[in-house]
Protein backbone atom coordinates (compact mmCIF):
# COMPACT_ATOMS: atom_id res chain seq x y z
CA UNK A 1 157.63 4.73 -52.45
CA UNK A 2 158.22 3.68 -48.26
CA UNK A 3 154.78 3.86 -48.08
CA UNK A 4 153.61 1.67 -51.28
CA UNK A 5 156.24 -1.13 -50.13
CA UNK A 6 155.13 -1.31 -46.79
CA UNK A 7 151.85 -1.39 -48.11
CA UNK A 8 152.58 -4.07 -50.13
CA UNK A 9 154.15 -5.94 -47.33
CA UNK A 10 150.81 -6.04 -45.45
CA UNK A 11 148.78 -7.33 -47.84
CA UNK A 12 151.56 -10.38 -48.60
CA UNK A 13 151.36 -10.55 -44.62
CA UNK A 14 147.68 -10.76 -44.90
CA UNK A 15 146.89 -12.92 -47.49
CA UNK A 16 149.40 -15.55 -45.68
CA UNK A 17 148.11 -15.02 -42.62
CA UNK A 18 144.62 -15.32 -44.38
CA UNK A 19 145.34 -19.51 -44.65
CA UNK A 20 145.28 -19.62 -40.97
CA UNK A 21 141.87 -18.39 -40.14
CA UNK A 22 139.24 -21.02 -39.64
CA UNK A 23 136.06 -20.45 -41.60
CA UNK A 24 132.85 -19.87 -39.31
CA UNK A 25 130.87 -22.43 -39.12
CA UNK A 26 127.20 -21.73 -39.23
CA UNK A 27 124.72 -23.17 -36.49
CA UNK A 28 122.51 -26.26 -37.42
CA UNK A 29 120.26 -28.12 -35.98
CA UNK A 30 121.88 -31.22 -37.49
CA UNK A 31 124.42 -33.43 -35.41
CA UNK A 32 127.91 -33.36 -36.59
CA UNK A 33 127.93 -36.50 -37.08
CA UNK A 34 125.08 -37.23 -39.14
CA UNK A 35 126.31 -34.21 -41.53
CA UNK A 36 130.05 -36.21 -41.68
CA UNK A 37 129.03 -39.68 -41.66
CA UNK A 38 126.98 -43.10 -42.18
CA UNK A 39 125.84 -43.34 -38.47
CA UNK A 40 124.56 -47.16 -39.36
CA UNK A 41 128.17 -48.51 -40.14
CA UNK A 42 130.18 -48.16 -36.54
CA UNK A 43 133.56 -48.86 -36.37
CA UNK A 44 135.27 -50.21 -32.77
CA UNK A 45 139.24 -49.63 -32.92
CA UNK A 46 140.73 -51.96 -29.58
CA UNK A 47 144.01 -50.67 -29.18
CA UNK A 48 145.79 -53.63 -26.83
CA UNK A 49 149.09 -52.88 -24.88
CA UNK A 50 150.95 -55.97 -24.62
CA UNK A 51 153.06 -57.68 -22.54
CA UNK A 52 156.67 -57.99 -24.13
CA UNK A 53 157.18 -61.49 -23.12
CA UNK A 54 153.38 -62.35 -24.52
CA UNK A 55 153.32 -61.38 -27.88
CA UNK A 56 153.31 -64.48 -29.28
CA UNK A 57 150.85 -65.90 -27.53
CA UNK A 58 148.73 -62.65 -27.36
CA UNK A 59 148.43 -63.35 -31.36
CA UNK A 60 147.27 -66.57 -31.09
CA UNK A 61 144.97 -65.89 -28.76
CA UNK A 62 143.43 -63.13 -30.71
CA UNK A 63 143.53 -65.54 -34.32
CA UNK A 64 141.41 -67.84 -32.07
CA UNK A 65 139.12 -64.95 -30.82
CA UNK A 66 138.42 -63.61 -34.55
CA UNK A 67 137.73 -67.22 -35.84
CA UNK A 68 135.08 -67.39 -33.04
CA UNK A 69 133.02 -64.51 -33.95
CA UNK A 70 133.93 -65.39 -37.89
CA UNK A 71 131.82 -68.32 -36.71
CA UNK A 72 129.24 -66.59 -35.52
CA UNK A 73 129.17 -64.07 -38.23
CA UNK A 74 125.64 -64.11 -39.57
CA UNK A 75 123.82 -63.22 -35.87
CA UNK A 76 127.09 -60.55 -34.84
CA UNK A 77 126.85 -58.52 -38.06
CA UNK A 78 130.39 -57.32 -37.83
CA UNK A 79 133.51 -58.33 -39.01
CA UNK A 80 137.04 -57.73 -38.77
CA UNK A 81 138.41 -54.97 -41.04
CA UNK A 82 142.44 -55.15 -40.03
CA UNK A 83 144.40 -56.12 -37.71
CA UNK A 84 148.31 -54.49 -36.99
CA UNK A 85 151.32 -54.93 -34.99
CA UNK A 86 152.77 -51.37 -34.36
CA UNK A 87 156.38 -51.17 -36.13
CA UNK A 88 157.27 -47.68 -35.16
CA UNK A 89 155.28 -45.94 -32.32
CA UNK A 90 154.24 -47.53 -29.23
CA UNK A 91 155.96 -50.68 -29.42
CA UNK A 92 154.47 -54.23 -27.69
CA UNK A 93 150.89 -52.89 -29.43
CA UNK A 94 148.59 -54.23 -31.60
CA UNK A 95 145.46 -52.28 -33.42
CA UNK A 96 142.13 -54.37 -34.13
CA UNK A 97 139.71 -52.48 -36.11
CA UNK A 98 136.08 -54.11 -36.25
CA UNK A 99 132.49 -52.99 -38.53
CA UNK A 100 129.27 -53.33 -37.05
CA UNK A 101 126.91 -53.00 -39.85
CA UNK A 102 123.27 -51.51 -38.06
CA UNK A 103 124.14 -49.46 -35.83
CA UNK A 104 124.56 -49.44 -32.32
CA UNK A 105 121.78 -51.89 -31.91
CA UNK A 106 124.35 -54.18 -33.45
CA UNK A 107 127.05 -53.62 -31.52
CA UNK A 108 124.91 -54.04 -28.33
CA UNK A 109 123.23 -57.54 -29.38
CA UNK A 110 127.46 -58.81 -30.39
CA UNK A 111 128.36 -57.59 -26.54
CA UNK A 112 125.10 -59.76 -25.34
CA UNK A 113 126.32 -62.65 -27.59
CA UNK A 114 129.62 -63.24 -26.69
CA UNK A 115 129.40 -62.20 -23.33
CA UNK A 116 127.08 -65.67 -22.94
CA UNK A 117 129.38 -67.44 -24.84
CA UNK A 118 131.44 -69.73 -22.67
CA UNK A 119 134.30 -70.04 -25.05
CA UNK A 120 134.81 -66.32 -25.82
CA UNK A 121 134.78 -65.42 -21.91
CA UNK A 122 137.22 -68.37 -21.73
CA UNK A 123 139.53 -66.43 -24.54
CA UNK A 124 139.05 -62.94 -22.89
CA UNK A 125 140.47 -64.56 -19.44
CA UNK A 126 143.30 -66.19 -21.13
CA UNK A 127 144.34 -63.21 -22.85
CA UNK A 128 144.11 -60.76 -19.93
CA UNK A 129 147.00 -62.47 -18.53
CA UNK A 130 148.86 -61.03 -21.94
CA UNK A 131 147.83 -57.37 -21.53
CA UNK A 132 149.26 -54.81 -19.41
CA UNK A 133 146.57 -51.94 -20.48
CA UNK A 134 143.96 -51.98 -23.11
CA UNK A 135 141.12 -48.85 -25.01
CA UNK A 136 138.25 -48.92 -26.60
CA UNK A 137 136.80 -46.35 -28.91
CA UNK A 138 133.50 -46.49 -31.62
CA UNK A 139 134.54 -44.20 -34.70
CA UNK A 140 132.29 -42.97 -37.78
CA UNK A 141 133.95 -43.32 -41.16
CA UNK A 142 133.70 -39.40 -42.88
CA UNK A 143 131.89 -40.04 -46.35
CA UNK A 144 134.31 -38.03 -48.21
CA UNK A 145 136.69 -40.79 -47.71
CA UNK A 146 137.57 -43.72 -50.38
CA UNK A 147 135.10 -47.15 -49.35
CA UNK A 148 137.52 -48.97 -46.91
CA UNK A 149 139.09 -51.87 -49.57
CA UNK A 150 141.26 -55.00 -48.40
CA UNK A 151 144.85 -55.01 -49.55
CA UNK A 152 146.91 -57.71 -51.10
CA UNK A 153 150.30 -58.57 -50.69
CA UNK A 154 153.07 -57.04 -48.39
CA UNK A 155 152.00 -53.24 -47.07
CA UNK A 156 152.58 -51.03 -44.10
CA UNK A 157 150.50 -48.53 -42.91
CA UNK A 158 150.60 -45.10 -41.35
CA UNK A 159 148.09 -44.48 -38.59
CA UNK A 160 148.31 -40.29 -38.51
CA UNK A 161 147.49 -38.69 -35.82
CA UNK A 162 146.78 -35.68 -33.58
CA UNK A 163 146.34 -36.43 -30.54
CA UNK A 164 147.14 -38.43 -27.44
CA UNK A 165 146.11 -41.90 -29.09
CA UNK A 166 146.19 -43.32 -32.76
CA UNK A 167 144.56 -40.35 -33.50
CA UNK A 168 144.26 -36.31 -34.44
CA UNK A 169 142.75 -34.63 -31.92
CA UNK A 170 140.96 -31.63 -32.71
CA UNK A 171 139.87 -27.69 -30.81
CA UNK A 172 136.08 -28.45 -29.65
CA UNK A 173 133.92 -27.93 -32.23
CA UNK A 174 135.93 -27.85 -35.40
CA UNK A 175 135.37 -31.31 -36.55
CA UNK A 176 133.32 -29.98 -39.61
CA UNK A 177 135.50 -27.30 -40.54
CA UNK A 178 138.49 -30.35 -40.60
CA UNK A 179 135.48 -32.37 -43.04
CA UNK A 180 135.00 -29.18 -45.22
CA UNK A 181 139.16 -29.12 -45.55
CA UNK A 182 139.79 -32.90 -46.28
CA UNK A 183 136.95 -33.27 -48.10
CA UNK A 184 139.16 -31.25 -51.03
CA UNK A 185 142.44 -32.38 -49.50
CA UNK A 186 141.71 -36.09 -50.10
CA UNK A 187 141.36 -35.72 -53.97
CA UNK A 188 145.67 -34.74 -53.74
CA UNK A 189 146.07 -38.49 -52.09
CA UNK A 190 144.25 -40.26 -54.33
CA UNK A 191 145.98 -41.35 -57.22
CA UNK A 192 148.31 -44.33 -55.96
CA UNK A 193 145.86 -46.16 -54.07
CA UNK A 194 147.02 -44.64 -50.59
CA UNK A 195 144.17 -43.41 -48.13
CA UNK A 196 143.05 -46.98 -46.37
CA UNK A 197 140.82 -45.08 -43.98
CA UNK A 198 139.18 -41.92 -42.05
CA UNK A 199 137.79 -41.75 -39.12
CA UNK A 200 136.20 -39.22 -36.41
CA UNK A 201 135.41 -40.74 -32.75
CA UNK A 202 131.92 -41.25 -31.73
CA UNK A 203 132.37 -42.51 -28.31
CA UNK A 204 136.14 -42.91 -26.18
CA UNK A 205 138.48 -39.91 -26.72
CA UNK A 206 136.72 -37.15 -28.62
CA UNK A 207 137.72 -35.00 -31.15
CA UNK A 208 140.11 -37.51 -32.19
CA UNK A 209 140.18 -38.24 -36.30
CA UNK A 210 142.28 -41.36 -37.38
CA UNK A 211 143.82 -41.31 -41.04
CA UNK A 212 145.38 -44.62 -42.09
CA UNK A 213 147.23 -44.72 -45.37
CA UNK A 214 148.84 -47.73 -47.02
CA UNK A 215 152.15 -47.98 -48.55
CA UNK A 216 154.25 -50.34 -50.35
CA UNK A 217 157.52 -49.19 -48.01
CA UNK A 218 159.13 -46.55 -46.02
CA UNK A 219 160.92 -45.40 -49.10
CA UNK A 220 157.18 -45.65 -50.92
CA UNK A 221 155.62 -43.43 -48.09
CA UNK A 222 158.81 -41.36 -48.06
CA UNK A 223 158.29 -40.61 -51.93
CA UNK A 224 153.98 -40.38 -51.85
CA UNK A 225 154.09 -37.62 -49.24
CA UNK A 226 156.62 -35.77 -51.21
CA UNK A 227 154.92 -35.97 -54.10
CA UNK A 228 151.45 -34.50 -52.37
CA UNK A 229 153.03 -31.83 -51.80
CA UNK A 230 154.32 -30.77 -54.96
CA UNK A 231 150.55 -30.76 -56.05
CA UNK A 232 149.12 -27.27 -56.40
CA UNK A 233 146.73 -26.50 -53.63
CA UNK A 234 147.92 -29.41 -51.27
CA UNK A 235 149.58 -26.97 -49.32
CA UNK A 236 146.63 -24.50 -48.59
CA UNK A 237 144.36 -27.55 -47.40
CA UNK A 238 147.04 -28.20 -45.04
CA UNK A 239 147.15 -24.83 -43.69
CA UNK A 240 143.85 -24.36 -43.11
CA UNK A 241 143.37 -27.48 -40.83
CA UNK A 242 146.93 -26.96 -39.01
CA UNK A 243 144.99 -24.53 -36.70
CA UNK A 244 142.38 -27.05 -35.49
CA UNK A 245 145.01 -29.42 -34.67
CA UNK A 246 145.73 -29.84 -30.45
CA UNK A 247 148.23 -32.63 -31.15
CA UNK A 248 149.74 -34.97 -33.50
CA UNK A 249 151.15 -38.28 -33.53
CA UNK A 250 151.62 -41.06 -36.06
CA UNK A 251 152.48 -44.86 -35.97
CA UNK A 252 153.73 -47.33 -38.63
CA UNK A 253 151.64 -50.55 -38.18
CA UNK A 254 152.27 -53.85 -39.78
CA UNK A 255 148.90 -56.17 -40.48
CA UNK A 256 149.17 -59.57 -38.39
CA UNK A 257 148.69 -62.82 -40.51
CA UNK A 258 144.96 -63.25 -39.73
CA UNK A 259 144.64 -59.46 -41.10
CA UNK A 260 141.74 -59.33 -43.64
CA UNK A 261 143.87 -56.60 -45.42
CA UNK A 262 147.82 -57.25 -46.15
């Protein structure tokens, strides 16, 4: 009977200890990348650290900046997709998140633009004097992910993270075993309109993967998350990625009134 227990006892040990193992993942001759994402739609996320006594007119200076390019919208091909205020995090900080539709061609033709433009140098000058630091970083959306929609009406939203900025970051090379997890795990966070947006760095910080969900409230996210995970299976997709995970962080962001979603 000792010996039918303990045997028992390993195999509960190893079927829980099972969930923790990260699948191999088999060589390819494919980038990442391409396997996760639309590599024509790049995303730029300009994370600005603000002066405390320059909020204010860091905002307006930024409105003004957005309804320059909005101006020149047809030769830029991008456009601005949000734009927060951090609530809870790293406070004095404010999140812009821009699409480039065609690639980095795009991107570099909107830097050769505006950095002729007299008036948008003009804007960049003015609002250095707002900023005490500032990063850049060009992010794929994955393609499991819901199609990025604008909001209406009064939200916050959760920018979760691992990592050391706005962002998961990830063990070297286990970006597509985190795909091959959320790629099931997303279909538990689906059904009150939550997920906002996934992303996976391209260029900045690597390894970094930005989730951004949207929520009525604090109570609201407070009684969402609870209710993921009293769905059957939630908790074995989160087990398998907790592994991959170096760090974690998470901010509560608020849009700004020239946000495109609310």
């Amino acid at each position: 009977l000792r010996s039918l227990s303990t045997t028992a006892s390993c195999r509960d040990s190893e079927s829980w200890f099972s969930k923790l193992l990260v699948r191999k993942i088999e060589p390819t001759k494919e980038s990442h990348s391409r396997m996760l994402s639309d590599k024509e739609i790049i995303y730029a996320l300009h994370t600005h650290n603000v002066r405390p006594d320059s909020m204010g007119a860091y905002l307006e200076n930024y409105k003004n900046t957005v309804g320059l390019i909005n101006d020149k919208k047809s030769s830029l091909s991008c456009n601005l997709v949000a734009s927060w205020t951090v609530q809870v995090g790293d406070m004095d900080q404010c999140l812009h998140l821009w699409k480039y539709t065609g690639g980095f061609e795009k991107i570099d033709q909107a830097k050769e633009d505006l950095w002729n433009d007299p008036e948008y140098l003009k804007l960049m000058n003015e609002r250095s004097k707002f900023l005490r630091s500032r990063h850049l970083q060009y992010l794929l959306a994955f393609s499991y992910w819901p199609q990025i929609e604008s909001r209406e009406g009064k939200h916050i939203y959760e920018m979760r993270q691992v990592g050391n900025i706005d962002s998961y970051r990830l063990t070297p090379g286990t970006m597509i075993e985190w795909g091959n997890n959320w790629a099931r795990a997303i279909n538990f966070r689906k059904h009150n309109n939550e997920a906002f947006a996934g992303f996976f760095s391209q260029i900045g910080r690597l390894y970094n993967v930005h989730h951004i969900w949207c929520y009525k409230s604090l109570q609201d996210r407070k009684e969402t998350r609870e209710a993921a995970w009293r769905s059957p299976g939630w908790d074995e997709c989160v087990a398998y990625t907790v592994p991959l995970i170096r760090e974690m962080h998470c901010r509560v962001l608020a849009p700004t009134e020239f946000s495109p979603t609310q």
